[in-house]
C-alpha atoms as a PDB file:
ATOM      1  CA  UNK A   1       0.000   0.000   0.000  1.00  0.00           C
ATOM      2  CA  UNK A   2       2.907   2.483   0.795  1.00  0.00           C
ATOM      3  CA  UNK A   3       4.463   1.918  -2.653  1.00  0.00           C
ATOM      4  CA  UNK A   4       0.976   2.714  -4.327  1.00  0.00           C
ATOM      5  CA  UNK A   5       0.818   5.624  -2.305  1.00  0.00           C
ATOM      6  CA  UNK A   6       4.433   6.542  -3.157  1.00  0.00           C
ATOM      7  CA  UNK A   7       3.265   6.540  -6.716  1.00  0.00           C
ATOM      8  CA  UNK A   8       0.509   8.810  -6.916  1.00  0.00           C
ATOM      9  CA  UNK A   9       2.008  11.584  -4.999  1.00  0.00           C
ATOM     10  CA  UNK A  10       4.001  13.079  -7.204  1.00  0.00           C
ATOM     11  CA  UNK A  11       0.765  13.528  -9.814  1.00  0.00           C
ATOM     12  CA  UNK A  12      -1.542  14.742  -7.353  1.00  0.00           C
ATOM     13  CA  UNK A  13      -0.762  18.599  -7.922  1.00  0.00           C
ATOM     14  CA  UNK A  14      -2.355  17.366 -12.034  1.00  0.00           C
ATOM     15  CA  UNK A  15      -5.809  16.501 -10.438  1.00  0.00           C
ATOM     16  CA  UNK A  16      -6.009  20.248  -9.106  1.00  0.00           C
ATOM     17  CA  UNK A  17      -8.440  20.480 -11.979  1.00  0.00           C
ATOM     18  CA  UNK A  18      -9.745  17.441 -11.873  1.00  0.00           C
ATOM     19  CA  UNK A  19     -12.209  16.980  -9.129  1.00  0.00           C
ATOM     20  CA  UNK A  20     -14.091  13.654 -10.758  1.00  0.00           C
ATOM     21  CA  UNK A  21     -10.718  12.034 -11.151  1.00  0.00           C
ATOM     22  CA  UNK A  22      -9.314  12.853  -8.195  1.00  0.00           C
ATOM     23  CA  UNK A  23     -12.243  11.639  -6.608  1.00  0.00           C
ATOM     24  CA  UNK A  24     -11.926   8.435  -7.894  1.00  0.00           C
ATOM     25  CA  UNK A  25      -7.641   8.484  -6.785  1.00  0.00           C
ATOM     26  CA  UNK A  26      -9.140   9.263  -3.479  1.00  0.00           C
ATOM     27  CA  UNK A  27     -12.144   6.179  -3.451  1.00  0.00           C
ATOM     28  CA  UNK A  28      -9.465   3.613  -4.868  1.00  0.00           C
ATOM     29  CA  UNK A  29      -6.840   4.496  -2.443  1.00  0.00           C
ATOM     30  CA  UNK A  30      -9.369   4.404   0.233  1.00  0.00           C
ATOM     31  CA  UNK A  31     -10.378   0.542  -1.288  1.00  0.00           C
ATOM     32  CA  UNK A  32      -6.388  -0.115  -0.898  1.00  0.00           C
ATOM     33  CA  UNK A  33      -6.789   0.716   3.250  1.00  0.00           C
ATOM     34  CA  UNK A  34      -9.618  -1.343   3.322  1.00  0.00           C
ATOM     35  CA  UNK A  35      -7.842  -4.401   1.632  1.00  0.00           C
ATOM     36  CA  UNK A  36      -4.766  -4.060   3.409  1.00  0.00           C
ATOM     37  CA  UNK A  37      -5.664  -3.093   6.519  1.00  0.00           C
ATOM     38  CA  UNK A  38      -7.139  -6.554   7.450  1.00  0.00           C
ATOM     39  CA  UNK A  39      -4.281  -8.577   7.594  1.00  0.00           C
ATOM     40  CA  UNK A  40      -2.063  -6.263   8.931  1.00  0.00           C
ATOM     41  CA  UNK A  41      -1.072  -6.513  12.241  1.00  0.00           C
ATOM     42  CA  UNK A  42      -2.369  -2.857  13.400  1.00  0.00           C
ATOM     43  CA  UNK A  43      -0.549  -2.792  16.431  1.00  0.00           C
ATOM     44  CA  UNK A  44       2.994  -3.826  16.036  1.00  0.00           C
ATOM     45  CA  UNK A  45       5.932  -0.971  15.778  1.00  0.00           C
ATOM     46  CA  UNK A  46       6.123  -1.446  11.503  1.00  0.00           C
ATOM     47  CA  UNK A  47       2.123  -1.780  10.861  1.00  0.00           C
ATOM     48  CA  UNK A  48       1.589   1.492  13.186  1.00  0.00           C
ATOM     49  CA  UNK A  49       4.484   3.137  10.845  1.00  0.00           C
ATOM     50  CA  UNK A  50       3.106   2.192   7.877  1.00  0.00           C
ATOM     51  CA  UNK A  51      -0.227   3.343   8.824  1.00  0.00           C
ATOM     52  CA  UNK A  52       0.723   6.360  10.015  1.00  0.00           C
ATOM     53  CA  UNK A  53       2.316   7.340   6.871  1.00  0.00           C
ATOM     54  CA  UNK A  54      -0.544   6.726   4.256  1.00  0.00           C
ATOM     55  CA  UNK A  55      -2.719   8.862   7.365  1.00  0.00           C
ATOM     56  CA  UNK A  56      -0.407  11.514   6.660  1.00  0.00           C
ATOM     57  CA  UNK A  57      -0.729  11.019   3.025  1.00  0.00           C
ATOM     58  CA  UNK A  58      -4.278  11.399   3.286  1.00  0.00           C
ATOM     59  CA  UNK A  59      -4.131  14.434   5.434  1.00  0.00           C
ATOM     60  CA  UNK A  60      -1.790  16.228   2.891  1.00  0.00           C
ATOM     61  CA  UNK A  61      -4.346  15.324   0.284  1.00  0.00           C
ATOM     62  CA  UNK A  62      -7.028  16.792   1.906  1.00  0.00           C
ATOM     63  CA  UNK A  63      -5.486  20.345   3.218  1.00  0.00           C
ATOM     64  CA  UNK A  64      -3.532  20.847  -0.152  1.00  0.00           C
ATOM     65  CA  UNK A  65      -5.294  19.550  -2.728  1.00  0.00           C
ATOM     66  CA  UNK A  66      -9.580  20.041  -2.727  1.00  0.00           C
ATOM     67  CA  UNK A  67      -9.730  20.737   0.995  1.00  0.00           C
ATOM     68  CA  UNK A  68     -12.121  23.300  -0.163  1.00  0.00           C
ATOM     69  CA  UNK A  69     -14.577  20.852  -1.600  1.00  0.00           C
ATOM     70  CA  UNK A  70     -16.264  18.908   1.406  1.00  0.00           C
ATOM     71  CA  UNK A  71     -18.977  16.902  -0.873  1.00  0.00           C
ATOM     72  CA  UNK A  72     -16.093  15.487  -2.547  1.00  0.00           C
ATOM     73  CA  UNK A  73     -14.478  13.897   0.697  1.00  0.00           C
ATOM     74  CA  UNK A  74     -18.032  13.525   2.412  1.00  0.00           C
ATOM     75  CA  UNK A  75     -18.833  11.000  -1.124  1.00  0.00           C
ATOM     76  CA  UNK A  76     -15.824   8.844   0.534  1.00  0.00           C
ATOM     77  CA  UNK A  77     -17.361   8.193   3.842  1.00  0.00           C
ATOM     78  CA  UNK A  78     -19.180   4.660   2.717  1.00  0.00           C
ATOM     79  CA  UNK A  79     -15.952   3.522   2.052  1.00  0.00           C
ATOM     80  CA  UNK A  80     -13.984   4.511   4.730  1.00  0.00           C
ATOM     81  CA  UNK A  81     -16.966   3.227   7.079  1.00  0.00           C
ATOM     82  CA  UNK A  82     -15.220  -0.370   5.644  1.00  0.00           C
ATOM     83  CA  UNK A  83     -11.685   0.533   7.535  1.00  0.00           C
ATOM     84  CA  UNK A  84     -11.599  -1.034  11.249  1.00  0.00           C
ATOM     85  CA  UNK A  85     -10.290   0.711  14.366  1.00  0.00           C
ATOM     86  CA  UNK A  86      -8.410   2.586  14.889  1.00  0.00           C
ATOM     87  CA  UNK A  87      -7.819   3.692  11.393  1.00  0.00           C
ATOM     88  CA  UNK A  88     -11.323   3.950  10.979  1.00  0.00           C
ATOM     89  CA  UNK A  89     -11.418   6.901  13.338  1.00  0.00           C
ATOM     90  CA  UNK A  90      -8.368   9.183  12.329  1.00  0.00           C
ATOM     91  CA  UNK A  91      -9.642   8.626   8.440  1.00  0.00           C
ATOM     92  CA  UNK A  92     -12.982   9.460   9.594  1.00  0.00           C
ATOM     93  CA  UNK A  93     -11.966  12.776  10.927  1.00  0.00           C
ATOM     94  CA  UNK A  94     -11.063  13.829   7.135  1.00  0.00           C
ATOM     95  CA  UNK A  95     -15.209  14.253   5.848  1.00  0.00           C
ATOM     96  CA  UNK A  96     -15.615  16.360   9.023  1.00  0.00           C
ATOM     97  CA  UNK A  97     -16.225  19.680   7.427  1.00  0.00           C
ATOM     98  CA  UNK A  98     -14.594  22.286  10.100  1.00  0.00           C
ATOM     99  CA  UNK A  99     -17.317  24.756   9.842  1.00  0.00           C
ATOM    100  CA  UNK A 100     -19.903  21.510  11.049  1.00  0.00           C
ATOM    101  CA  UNK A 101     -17.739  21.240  14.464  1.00  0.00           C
ATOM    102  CA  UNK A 102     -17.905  24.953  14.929  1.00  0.00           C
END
């Protein structure tokens, strides 16, 4: 999963004007969390690292590239709903629209 994630970063700044396909990036990365995330163990020192970096991945996605667009991360939240916990709950937090919370 971190090698798949490796790959798209460096063509996320072309999607800028893409919402639909970057939408899509977004679902099937998403799809590649829920795969992998079963059969890893989720607690051990490597699994948590691993995890932690496509999190970050995400959260760069989000706050650089369509942050502004919460329908477009909100249309992810039936997949993420598939990720288990506790993965499920710092993924979550990215379809929280800030001015919701406030």
């Amino acid at each position: 999963a971190l090698y798949i994630f490796a790959l798209v970063g460096p063509t996320l700044y072309r999607l800028d004007q893409e919402p639909e396909l970057f939408q899509v990036l977004l679902t099937d990365l998403l799809w590649v969390l829920v795969e992998v995330c079963p059969v890893l163990p989720l607690y051990t020192q490597h699994s948590m690292l691993a995890i932690e970096t496509m999190v970050d991945f995400l959260y760069h996605m989000r706050h650089h590239f369509h942050g502004d667009k919460p329908s477009l991360w909100k249309s992810v939240e039936p997949v993420i709903n598939h990720l288990r916990e506790p993965l499920l709950t710092r993924v979550l937090s990215l379809v929280v629209d800030p001015k919701e919370t406030s």
